[in-house]
C-alpha atoms as a PDB file:
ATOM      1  CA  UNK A   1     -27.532  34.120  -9.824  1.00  0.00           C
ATOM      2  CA  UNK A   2     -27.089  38.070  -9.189  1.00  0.00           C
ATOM      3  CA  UNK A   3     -23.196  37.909  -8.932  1.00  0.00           C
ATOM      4  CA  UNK A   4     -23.349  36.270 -12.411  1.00  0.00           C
ATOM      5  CA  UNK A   5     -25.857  38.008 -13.788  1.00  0.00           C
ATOM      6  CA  UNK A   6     -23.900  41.291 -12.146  1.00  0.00           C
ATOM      7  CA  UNK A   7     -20.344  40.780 -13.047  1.00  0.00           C
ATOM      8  CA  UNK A   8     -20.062  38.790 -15.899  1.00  0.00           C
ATOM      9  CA  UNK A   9     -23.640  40.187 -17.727  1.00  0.00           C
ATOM     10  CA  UNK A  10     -24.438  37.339 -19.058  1.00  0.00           C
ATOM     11  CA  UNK A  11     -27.823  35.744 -17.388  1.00  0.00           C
ATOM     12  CA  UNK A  12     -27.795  32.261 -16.393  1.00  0.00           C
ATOM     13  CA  UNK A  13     -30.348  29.532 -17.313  1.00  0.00           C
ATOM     14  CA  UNK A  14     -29.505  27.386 -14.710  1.00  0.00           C
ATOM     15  CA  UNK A  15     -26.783  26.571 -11.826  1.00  0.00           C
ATOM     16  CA  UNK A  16     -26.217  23.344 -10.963  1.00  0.00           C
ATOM     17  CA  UNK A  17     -24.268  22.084  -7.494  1.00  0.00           C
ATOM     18  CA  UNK A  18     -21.663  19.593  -8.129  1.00  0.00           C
ATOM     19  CA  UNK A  19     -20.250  19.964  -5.088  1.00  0.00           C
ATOM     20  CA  UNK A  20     -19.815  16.463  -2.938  1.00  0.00           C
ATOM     21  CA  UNK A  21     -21.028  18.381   0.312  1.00  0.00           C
ATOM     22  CA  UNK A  22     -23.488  21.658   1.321  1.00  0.00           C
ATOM     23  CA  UNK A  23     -21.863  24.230   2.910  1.00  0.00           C
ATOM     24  CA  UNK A  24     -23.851  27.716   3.621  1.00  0.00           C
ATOM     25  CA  UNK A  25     -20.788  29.739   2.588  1.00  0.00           C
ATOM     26  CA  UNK A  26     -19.574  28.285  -0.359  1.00  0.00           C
ATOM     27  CA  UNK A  27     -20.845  27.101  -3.862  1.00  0.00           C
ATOM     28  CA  UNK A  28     -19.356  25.455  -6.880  1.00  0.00           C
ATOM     29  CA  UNK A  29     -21.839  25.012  -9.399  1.00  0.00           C
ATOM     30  CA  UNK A  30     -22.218  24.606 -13.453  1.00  0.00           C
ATOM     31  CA  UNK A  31     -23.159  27.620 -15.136  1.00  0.00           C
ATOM     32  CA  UNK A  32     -25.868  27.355 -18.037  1.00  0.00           C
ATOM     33  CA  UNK A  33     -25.770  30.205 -20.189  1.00  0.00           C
ATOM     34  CA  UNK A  34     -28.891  30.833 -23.380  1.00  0.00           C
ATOM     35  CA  UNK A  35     -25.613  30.333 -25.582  1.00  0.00           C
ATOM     36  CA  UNK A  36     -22.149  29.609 -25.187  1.00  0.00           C
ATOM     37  CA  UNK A  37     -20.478  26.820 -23.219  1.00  0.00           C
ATOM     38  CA  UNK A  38     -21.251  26.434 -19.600  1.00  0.00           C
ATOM     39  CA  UNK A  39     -18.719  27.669 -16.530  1.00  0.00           C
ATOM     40  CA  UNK A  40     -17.217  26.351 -13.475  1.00  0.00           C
ATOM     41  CA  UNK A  41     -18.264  29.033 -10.650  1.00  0.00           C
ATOM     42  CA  UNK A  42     -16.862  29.303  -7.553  1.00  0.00           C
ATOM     43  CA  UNK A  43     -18.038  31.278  -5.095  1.00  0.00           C
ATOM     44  CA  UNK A  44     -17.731  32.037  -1.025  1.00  0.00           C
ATOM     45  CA  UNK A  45     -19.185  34.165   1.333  1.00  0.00           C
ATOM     46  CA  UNK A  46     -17.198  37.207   2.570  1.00  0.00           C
ATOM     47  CA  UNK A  47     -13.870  38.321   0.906  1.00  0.00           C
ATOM     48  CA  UNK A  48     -11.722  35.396  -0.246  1.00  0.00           C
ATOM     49  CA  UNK A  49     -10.180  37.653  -2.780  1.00  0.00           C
ATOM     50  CA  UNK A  50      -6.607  36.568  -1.867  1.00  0.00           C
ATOM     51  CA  UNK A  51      -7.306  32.948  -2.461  1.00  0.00           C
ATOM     52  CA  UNK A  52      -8.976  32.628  -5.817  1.00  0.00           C
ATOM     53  CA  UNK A  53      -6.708  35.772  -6.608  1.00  0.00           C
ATOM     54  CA  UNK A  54      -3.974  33.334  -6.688  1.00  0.00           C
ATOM     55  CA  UNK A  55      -5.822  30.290  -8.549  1.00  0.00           C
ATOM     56  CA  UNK A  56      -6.444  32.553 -11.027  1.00  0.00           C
ATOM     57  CA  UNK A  57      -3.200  34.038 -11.910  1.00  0.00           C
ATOM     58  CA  UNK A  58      -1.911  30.165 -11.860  1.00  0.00           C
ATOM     59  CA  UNK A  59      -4.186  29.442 -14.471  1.00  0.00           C
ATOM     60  CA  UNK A  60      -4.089  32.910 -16.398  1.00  0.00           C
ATOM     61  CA  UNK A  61      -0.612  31.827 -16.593  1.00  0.00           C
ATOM     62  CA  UNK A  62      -0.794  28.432 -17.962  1.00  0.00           C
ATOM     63  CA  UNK A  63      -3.179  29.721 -20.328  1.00  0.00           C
ATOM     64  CA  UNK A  64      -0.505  31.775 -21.454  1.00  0.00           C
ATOM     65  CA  UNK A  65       1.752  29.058 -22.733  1.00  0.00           C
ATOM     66  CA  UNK A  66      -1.193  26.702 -23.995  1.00  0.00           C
ATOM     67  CA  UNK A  67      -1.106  24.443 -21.013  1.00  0.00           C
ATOM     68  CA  UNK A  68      -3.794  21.853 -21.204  1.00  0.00           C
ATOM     69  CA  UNK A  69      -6.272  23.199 -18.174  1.00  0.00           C
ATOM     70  CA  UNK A  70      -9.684  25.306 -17.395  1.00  0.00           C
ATOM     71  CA  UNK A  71      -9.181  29.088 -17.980  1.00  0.00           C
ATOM     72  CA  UNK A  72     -10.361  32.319 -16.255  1.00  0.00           C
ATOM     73  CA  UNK A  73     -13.676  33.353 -17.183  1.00  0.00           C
ATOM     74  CA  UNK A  74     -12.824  37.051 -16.521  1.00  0.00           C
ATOM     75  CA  UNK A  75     -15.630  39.397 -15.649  1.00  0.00           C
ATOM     76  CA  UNK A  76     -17.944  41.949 -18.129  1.00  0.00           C
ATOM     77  CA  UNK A  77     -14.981  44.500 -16.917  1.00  0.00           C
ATOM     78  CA  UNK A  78     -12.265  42.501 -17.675  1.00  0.00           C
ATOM     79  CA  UNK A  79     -10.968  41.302 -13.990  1.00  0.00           C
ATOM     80  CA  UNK A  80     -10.372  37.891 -12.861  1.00  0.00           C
ATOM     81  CA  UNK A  81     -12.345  38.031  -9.913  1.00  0.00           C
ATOM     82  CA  UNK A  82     -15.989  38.650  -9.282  1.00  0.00           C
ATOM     83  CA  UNK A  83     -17.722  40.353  -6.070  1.00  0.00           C
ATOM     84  CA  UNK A  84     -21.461  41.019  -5.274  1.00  0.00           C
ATOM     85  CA  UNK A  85     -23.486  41.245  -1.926  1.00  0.00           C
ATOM     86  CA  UNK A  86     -20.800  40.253   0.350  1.00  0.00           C
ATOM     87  CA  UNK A  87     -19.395  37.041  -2.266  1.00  0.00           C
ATOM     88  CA  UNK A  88     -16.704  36.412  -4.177  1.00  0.00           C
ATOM     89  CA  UNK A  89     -16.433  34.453  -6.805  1.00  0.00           C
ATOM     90  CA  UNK A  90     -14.204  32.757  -9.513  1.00  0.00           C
ATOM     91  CA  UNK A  91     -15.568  31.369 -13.251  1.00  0.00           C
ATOM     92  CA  UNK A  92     -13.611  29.056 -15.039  1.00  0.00           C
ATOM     93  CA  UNK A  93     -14.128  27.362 -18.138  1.00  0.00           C
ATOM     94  CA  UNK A  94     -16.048  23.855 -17.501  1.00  0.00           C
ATOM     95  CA  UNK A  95     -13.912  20.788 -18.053  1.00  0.00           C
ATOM     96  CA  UNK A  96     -17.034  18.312 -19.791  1.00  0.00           C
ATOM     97  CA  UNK A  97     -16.142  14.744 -19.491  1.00  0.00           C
ATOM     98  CA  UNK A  98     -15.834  12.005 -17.493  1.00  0.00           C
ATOM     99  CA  UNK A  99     -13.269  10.834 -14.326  1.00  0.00           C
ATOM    100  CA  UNK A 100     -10.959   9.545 -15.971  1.00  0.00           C
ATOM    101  CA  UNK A 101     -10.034   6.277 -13.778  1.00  0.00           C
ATOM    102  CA  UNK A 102      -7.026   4.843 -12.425  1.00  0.00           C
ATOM    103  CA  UNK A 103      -6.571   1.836 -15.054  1.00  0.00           C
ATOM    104  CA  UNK A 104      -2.459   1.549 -16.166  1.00  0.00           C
ATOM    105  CA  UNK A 105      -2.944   3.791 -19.274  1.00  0.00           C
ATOM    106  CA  UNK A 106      -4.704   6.167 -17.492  1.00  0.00           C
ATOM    107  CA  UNK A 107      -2.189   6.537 -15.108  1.00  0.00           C
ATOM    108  CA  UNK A 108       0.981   6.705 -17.693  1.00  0.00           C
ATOM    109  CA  UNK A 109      -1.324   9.605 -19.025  1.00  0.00           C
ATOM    110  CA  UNK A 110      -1.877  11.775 -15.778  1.00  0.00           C
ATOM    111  CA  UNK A 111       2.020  10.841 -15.252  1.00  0.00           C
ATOM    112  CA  UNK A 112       2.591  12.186 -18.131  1.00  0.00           C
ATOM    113  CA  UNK A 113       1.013  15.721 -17.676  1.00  0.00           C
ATOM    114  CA  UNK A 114       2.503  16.091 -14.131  1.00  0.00           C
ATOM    115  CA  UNK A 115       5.830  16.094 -16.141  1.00  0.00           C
ATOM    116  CA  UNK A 116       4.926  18.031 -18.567  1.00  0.00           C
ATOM    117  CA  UNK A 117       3.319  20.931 -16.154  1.00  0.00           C
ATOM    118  CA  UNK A 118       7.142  20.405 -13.782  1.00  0.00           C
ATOM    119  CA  UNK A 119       8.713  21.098 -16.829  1.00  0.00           C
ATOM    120  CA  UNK A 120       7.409  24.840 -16.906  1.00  0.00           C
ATOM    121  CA  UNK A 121       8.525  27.525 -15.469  1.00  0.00           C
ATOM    122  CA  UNK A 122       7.445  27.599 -11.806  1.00  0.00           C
ATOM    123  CA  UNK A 123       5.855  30.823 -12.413  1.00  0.00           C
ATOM    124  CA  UNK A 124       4.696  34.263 -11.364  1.00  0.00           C
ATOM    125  CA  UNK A 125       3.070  32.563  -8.734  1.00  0.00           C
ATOM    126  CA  UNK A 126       2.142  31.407  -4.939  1.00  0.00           C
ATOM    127  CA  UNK A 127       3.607  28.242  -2.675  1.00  0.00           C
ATOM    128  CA  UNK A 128       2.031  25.438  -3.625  1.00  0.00           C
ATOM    129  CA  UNK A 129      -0.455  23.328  -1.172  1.00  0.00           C
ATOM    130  CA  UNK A 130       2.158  20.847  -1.172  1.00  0.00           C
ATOM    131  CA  UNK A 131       5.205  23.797  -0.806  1.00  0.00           C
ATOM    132  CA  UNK A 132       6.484  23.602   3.291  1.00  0.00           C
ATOM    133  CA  UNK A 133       5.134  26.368   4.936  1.00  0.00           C
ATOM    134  CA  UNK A 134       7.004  28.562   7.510  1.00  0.00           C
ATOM    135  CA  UNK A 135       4.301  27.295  10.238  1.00  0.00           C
ATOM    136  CA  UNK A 136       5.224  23.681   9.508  1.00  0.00           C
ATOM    137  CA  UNK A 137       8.584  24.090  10.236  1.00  0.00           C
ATOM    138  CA  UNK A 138       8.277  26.037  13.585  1.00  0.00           C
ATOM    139  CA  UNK A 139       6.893  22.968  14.623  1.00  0.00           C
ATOM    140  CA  UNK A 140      10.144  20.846  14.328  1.00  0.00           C
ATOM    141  CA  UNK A 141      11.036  21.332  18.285  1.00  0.00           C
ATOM    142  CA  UNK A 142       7.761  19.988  19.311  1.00  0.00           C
ATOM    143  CA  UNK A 143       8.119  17.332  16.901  1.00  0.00           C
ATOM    144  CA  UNK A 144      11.400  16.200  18.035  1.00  0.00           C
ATOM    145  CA  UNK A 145      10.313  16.543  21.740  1.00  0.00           C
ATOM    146  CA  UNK A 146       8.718  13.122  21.757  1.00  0.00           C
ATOM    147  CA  UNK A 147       6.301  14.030  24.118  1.00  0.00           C
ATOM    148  CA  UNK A 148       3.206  12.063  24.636  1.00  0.00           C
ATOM    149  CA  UNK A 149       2.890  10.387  21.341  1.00  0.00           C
ATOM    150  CA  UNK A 150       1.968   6.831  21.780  1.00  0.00           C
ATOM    151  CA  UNK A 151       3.473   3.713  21.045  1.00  0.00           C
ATOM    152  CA  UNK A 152       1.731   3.234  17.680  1.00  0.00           C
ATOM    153  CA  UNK A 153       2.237   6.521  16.310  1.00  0.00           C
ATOM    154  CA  UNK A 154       5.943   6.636  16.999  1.00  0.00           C
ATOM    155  CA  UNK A 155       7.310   5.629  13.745  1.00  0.00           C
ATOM    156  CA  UNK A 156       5.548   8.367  12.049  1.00  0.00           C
ATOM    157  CA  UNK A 157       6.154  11.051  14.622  1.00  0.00           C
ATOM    158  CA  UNK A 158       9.784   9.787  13.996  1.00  0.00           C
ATOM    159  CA  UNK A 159       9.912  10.302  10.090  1.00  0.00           C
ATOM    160  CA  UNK A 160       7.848  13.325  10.460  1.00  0.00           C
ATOM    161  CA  UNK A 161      10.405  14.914  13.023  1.00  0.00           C
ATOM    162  CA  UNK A 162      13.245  13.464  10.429  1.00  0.00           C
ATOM    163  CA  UNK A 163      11.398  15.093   6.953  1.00  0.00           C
ATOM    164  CA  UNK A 164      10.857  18.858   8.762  1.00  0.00           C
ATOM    165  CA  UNK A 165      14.444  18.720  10.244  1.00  0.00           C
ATOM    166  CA  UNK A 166      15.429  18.128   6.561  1.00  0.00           C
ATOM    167  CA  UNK A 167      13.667  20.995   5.088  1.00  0.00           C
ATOM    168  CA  UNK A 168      14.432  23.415   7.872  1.00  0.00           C
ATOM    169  CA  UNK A 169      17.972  22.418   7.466  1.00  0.00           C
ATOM    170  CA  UNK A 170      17.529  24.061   3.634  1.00  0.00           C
ATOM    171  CA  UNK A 171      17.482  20.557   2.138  1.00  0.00           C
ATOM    172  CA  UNK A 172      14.824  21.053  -0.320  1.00  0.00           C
ATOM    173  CA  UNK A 173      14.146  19.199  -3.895  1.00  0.00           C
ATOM    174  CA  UNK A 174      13.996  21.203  -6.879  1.00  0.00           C
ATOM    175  CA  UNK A 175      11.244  23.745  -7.407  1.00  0.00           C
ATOM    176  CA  UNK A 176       8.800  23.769 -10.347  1.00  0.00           C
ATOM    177  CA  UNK A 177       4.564  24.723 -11.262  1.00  0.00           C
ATOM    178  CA  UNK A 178       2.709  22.211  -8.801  1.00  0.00           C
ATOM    179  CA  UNK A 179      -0.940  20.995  -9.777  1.00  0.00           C
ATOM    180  CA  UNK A 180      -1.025  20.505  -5.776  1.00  0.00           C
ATOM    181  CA  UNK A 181      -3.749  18.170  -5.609  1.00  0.00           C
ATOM    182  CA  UNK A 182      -2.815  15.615  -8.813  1.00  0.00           C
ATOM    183  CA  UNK A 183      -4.542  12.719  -8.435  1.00  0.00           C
ATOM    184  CA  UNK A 184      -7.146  10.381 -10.748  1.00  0.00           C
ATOM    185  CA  UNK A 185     -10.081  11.850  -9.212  1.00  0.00           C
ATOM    186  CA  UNK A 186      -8.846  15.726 -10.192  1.00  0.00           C
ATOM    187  CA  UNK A 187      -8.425  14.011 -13.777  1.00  0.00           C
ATOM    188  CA  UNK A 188     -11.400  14.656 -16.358  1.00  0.00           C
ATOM    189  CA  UNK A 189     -10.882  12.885 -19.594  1.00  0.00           C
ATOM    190  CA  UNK A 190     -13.432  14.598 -22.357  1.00  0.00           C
ATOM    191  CA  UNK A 191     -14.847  13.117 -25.192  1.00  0.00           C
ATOM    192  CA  UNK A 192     -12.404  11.747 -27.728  1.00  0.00           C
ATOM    193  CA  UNK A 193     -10.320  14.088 -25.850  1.00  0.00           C
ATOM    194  CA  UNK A 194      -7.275  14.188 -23.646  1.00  0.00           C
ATOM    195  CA  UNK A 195      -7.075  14.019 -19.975  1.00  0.00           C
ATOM    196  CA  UNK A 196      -7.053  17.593 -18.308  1.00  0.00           C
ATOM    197  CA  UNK A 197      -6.591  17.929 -14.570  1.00  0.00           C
ATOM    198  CA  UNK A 198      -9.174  20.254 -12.193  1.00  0.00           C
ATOM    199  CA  UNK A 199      -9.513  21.428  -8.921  1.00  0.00           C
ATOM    200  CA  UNK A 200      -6.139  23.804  -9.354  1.00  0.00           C
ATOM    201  CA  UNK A 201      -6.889  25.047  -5.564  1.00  0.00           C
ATOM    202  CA  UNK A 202      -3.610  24.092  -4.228  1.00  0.00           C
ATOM    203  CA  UNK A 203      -1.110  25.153  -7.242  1.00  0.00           C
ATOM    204  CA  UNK A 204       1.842  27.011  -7.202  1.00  0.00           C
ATOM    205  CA  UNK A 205       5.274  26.944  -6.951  1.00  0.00           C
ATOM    206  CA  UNK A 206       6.697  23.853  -5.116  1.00  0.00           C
ATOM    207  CA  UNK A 207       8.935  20.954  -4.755  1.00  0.00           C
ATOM    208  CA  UNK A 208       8.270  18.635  -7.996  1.00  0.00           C
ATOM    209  CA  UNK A 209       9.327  15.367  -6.629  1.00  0.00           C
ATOM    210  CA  UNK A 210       6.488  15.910  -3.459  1.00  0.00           C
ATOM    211  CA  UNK A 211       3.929  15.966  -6.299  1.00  0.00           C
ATOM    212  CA  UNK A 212       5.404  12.941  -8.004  1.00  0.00           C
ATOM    213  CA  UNK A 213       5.027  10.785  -4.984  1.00  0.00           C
ATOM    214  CA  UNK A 214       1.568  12.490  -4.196  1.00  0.00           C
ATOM    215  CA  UNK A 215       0.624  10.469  -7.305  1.00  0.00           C
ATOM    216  CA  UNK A 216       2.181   7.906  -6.795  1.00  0.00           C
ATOM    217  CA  UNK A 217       0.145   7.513  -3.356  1.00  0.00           C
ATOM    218  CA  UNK A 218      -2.740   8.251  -4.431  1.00  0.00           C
ATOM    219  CA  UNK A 219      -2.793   5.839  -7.834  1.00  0.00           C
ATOM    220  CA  UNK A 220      -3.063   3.821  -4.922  1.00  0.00           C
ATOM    221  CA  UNK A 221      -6.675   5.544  -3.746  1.00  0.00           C
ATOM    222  CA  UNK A 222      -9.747   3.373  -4.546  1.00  0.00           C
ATOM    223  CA  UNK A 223      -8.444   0.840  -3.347  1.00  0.00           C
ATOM    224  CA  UNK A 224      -8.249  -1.121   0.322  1.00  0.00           C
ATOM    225  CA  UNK A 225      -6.086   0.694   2.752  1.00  0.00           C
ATOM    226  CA  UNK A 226      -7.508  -1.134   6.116  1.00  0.00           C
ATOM    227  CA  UNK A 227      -6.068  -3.113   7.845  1.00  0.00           C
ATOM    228  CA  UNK A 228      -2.585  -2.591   5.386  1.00  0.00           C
ATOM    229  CA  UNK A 229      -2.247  -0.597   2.511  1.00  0.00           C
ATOM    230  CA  UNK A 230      -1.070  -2.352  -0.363  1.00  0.00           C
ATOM    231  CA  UNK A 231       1.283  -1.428  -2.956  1.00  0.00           C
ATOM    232  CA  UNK A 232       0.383  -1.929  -6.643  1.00  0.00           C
ATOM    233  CA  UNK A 233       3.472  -2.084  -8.464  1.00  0.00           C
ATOM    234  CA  UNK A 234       1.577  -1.941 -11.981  1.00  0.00           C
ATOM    235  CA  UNK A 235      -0.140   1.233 -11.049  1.00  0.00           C
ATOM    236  CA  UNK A 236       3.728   2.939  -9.476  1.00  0.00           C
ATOM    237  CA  UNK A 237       5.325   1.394 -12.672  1.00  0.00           C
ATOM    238  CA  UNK A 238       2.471   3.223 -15.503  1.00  0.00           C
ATOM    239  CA  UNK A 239       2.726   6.374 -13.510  1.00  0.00           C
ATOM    240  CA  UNK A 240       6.691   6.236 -13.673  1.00  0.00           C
ATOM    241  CA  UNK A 241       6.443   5.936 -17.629  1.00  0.00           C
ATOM    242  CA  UNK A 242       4.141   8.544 -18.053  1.00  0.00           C
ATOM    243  CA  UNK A 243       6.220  10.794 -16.065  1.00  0.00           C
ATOM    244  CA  UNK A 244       9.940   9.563 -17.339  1.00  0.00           C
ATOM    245  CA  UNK A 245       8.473  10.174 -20.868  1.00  0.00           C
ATOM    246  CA  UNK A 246       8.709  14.198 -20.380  1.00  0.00           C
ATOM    247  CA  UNK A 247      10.929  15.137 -17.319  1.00  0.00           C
ATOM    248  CA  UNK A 248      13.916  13.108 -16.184  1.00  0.00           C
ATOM    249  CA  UNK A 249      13.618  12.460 -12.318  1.00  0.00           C
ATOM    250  CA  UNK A 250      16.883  13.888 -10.537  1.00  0.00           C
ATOM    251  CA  UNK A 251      19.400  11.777  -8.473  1.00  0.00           C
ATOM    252  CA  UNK A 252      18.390  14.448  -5.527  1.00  0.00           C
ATOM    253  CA  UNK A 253      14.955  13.802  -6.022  1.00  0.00           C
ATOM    254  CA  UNK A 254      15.516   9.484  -6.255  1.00  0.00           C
ATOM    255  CA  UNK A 255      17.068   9.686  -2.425  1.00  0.00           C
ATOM    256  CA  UNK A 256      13.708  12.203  -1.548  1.00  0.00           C
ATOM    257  CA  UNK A 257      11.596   9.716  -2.493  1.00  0.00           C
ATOM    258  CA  UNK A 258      10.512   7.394   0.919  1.00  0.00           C
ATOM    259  CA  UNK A 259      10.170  10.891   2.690  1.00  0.00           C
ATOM    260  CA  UNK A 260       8.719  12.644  -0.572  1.00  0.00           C
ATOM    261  CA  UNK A 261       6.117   9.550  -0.495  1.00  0.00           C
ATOM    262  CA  UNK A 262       4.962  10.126   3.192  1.00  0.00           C
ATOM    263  CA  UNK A 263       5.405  14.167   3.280  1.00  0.00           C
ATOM    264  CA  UNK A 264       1.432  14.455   2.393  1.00  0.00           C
ATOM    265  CA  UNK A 265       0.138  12.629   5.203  1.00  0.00           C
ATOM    266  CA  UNK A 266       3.240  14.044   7.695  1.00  0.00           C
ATOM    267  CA  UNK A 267       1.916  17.865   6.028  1.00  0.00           C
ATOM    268  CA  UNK A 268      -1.599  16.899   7.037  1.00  0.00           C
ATOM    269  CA  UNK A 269      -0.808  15.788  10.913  1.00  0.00           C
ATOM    270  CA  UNK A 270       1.529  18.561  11.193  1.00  0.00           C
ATOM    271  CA  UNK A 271      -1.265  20.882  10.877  1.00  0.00           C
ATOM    272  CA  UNK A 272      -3.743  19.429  12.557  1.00  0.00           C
ATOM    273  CA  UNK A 273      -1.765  18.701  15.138  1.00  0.00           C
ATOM    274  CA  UNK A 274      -2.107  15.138  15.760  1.00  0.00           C
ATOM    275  CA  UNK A 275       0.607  14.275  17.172  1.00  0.00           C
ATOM    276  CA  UNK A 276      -1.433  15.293  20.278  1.00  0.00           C
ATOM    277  CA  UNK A 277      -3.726  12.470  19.767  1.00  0.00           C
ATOM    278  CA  UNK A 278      -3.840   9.544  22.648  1.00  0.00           C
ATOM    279  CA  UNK A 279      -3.526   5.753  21.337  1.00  0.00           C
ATOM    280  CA  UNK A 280      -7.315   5.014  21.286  1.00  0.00           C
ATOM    281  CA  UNK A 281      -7.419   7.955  18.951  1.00  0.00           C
ATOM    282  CA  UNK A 282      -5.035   6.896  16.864  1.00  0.00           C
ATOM    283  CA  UNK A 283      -6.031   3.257  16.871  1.00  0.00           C
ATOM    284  CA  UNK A 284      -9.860   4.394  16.273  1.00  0.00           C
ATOM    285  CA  UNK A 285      -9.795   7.723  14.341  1.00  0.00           C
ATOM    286  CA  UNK A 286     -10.135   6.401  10.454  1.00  0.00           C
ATOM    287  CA  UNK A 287      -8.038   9.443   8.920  1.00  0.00           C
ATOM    288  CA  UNK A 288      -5.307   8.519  11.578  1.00  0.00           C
ATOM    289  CA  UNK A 289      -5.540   4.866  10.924  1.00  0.00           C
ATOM    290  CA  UNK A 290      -5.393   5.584   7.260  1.00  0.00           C
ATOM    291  CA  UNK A 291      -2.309   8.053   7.984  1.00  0.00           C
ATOM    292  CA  UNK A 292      -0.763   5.461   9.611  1.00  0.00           C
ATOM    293  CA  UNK A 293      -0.764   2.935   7.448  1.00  0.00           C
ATOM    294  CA  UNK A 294       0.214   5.357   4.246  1.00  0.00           C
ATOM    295  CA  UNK A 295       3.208   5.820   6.026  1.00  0.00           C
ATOM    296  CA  UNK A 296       3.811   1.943   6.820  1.00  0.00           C
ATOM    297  CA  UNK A 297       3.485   1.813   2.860  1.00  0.00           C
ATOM    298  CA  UNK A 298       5.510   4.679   1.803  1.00  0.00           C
ATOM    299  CA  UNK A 299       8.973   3.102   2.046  1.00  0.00           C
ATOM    300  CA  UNK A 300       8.043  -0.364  -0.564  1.00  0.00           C
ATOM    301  CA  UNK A 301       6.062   2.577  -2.450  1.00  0.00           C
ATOM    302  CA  UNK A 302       9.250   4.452  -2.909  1.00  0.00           C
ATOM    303  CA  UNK A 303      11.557   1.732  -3.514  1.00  0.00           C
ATOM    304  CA  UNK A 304       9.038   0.347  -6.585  1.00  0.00           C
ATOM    305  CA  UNK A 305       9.013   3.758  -7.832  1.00  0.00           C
ATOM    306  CA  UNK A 306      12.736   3.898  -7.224  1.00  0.00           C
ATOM    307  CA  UNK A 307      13.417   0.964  -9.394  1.00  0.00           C
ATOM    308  CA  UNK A 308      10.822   1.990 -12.250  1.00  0.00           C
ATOM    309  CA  UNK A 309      12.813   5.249 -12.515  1.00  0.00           C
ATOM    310  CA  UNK A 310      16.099   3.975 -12.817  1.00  0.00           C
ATOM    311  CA  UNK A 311      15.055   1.174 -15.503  1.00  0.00           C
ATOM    312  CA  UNK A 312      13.255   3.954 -17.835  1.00  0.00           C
ATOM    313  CA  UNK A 313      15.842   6.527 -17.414  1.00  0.00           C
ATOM    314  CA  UNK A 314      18.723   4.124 -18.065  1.00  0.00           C
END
């Protein structure tokens, strides 16, 4: 309440959590104001500054050219960040609706506003989440050591090893304004209104064809991924329209797409570092299980997607 009440002068009636989990050092709450429409406030303990520094100028940005998303609620001095009694915090405006699903139309729709956000400038901003970092790539000699990683992980320890020694050989798809996290959950559709995407924590600059086969993925999300994951070739096919209805989908970026498909998960293990992992890990773990069979899927994913492109770009 005080770092609204302090920074942005405006008292609040009420704050309401939204947030799936509690966490003592972080908040995301609805902001009731006496008048006016409500916020989106996010706020962590200690300085974060840097972070929602660089959500904010992503969205400051896009409100710029009229892009469809929330907007910086600046502060009662005019800055885009707010700071009280060791927190930081970030308003935005509050997207009201509901999720918006992951029926066909739905998904031609959110394809449709990925393509329309790649076909911005990337941007006076950051790397993406879903941009290769420099730390991912350092770790292409342990990847292609082959050390310890068990029979059932092999395959993926393989394409891994194959996607980073791609990018750190300078082999990188076209750059353009990433959502970084597009997906149907992020995707609020308001009353008689149309779909807007939230949850811009991972935007930026980045490889556009990694965000197309993010969605493409996770269209997929919802749905049974153990003991197979399943491709849905209606739910690939209405993302492709949406998306071949505003941005035409490079030859470059066609041949990306089996490693563009899997570079999530493979961007996830990297990180965490499970490569390390035994096999009863692996064969036990659910996120491993699930990584494992995302990238068993990734290749009929790609090729669906593949075909969908070429027939609505012919």
């Amino acid at each position: 309440m005080a770092l609204v009440e302090r920074c942005y002068l405006r008292p609040p009636v009420a704050l309401e959590t939204i947030q799936h989990y509690t966490f003592d050092d972080r908040v995301i709450c609805r902001v009731r104001f006496a008048t006016g429409p409500p916020g989106l406030l996010r706020a962590h303990a200690g300085d974060v500054t840097d972070w929602f520094l660089g959500q904010a100028k992503a969205l400051d940005w896009l409100d710029g050219r009229g892009f469809p998303a929330p907007r910086v609620i600046r502060t009662a001095a005019g800055d885009l960040i707010a700071s009280h009694d060791g927190w930081t915090g970030l308003m935005l405006t509050f997207v009201d609706g509901v999720e918006a699903g992951a029926d066909p139309a739905t998904l031609e729709a959110i394809g449709e506003y990925a393509a329309a956000l790649h076909c911005l400038p990337a941007g006076p901003v950051g790397p993406a989440r879903l941009d290769p970092s420099g730390a991912m790539l350092a770790r292409l000699p342990e990847l292609e050591a082959d050390d310890g990683v068990p029979e059932v992980a092999r395959s993926f320890q393989r394409a891994a090893a194959r996607i980073v020694r791609r990018l750190a050989a300078g082999d990188r798809p076209p750059t353009a304004f990433l959502h970084g996290d597009c997906w149907p959950a992020n995707a609020i559709r308001a009353p008689q209104g149309p779909i807007v995407m939230v949850d811009w924590e991972g935007a930026g600059r980045g490889p556009a064809v990694f965000e197309v086969a993010y969605l493409l993925l996770g269209c997929h999300m919802g749905l049974p991924q153990l003991p197979a994951f399943e491709a849905r070739p209606e739910r690939i096919a209405a993302v492709v329209r949406g998306y071949a209805r505003r941005r035409r989908v490079s030859d470059a970026e066609l041949e990306w797409l089996p490693d563009a498909v899997r570079y999530d998960v493979v961007q996830r293990a990297v990180a965490a570092w499970s490569f390390g992992a035994g096999e009863e890990r692996w064969r036990e773990d659910l996120w491993l299980r699930k990584t494992l069979a995302r990238h068993a899927a990734s290749d009929e994913i790609a090729e669906i997607a593949r075909a969908c492109f070429l027939r609505e770009q012919s």
